[in-house]
C-alpha atoms as a PDB file:
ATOM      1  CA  UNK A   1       0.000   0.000   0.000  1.00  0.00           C
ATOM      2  CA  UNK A   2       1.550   3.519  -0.955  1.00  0.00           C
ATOM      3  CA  UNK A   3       1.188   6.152   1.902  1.00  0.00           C
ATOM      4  CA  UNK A   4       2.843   9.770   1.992  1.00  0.00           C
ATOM      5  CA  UNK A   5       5.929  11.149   3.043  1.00  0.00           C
ATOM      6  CA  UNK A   6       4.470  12.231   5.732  1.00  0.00           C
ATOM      7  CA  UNK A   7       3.170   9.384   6.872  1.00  0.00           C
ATOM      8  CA  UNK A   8       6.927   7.850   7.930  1.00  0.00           C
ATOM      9  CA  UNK A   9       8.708   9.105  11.009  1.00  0.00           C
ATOM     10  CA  UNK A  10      12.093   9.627  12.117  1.00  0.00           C
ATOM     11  CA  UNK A  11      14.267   6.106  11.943  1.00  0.00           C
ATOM     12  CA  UNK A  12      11.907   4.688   9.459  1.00  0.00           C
ATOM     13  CA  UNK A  13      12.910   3.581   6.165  1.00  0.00           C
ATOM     14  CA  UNK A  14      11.101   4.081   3.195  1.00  0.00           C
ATOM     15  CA  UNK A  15      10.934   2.647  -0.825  1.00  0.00           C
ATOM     16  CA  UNK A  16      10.081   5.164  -3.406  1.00  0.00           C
ATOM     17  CA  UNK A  17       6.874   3.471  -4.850  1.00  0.00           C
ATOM     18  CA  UNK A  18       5.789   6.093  -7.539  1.00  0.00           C
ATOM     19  CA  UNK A  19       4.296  10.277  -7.985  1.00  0.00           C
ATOM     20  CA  UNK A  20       1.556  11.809  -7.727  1.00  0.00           C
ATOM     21  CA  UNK A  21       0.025  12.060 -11.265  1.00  0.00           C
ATOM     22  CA  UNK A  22      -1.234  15.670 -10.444  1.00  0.00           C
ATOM     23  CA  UNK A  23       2.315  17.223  -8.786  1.00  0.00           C
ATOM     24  CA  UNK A  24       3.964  16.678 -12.743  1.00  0.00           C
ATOM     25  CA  UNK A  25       6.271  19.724 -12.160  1.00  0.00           C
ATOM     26  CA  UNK A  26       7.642  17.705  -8.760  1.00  0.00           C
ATOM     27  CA  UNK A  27       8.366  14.606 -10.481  1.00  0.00           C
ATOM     28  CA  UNK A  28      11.002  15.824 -12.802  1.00  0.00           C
ATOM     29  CA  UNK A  29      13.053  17.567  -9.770  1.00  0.00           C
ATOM     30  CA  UNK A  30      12.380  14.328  -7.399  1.00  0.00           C
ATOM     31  CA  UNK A  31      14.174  12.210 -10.072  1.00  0.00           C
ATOM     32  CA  UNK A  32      16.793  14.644 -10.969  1.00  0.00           C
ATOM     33  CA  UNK A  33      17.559  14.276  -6.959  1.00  0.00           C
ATOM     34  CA  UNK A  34      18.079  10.250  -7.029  1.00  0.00           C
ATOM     35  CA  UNK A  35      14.543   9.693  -6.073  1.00  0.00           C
ATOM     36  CA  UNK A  36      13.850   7.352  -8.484  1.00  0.00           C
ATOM     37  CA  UNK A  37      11.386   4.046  -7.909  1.00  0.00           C
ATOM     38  CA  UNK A  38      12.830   1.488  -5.820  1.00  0.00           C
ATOM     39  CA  UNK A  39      15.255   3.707  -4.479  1.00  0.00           C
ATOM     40  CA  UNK A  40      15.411   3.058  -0.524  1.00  0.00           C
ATOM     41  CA  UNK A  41      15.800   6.312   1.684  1.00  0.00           C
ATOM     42  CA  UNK A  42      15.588   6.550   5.600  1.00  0.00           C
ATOM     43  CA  UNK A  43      13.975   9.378   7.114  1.00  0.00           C
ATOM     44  CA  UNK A  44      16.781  11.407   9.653  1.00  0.00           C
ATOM     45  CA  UNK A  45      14.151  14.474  10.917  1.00  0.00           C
ATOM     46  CA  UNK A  46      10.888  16.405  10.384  1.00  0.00           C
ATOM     47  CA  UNK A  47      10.292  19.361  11.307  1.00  0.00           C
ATOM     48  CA  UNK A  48       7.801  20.365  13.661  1.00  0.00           C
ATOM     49  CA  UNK A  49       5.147  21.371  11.495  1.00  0.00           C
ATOM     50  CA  UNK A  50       5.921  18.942   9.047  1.00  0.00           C
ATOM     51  CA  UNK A  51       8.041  20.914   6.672  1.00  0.00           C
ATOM     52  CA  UNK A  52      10.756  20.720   5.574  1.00  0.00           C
ATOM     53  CA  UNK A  53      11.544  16.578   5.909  1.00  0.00           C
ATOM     54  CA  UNK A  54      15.371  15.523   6.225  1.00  0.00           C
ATOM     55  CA  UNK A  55      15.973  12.029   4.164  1.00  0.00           C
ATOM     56  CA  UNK A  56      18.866  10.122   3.548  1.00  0.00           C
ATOM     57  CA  UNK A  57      19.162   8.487   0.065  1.00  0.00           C
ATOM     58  CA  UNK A  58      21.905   7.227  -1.909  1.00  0.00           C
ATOM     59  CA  UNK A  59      24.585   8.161   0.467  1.00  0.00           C
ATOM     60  CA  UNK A  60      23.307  12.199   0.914  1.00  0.00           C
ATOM     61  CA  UNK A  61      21.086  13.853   3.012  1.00  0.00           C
ATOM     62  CA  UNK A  62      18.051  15.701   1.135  1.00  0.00           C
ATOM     63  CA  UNK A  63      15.636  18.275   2.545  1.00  0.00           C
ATOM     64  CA  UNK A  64      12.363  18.158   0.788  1.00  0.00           C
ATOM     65  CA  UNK A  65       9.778  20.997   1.644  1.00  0.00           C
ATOM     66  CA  UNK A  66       6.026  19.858   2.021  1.00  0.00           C
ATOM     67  CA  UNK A  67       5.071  19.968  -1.219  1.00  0.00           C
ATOM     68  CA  UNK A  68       7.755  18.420  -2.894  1.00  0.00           C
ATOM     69  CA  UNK A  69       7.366  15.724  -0.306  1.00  0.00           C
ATOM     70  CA  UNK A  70       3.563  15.230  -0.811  1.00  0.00           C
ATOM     71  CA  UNK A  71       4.523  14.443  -4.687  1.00  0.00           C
ATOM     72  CA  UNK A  72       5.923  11.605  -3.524  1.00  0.00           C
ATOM     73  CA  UNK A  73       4.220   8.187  -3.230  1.00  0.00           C
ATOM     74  CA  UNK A  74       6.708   5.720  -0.822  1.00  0.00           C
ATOM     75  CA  UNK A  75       6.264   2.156   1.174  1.00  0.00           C
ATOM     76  CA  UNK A  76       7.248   1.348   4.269  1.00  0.00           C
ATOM     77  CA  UNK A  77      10.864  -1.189   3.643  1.00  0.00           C
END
């Protein structure tokens, strides 16, 4: 089942599962910043109102602001 972003907490890992179909103009910069499907990411801090969210995927550490995060469709690993 694919769940938001939001959705995981600190310590959890995540699998990029897919986009949004209606956040188009996201999906390009996700997959320009190694989120690409498949790709396995853990999640290292959220801010307390939930933006921006801290990830850790393919060896760097990637902010993502709430949109940008919302594009993105993941799975708990």
């Amino acid at each position: 089942m694919d769940i938001r972003l939001k959705d995981l907490s600190p310590g959890e890992v995540g699998v990029v599962a897919g986009y949004d179909k209606s956040d188009s103009a996201y999906r390009d910069r996700l997959l320009s910043m190694g989120l690409t499907r498949n790709a396995e990411f853990s999640v290292l801090r959220v801010a307390p109102l939930g933006d921006p969210v801290e990830i850790e995927v393919r060896g760097f550490r990637l902010s993502l602001r709430k949109d940008e995060a919302d594009a993105l469709l993941v799975r708990r690993a």
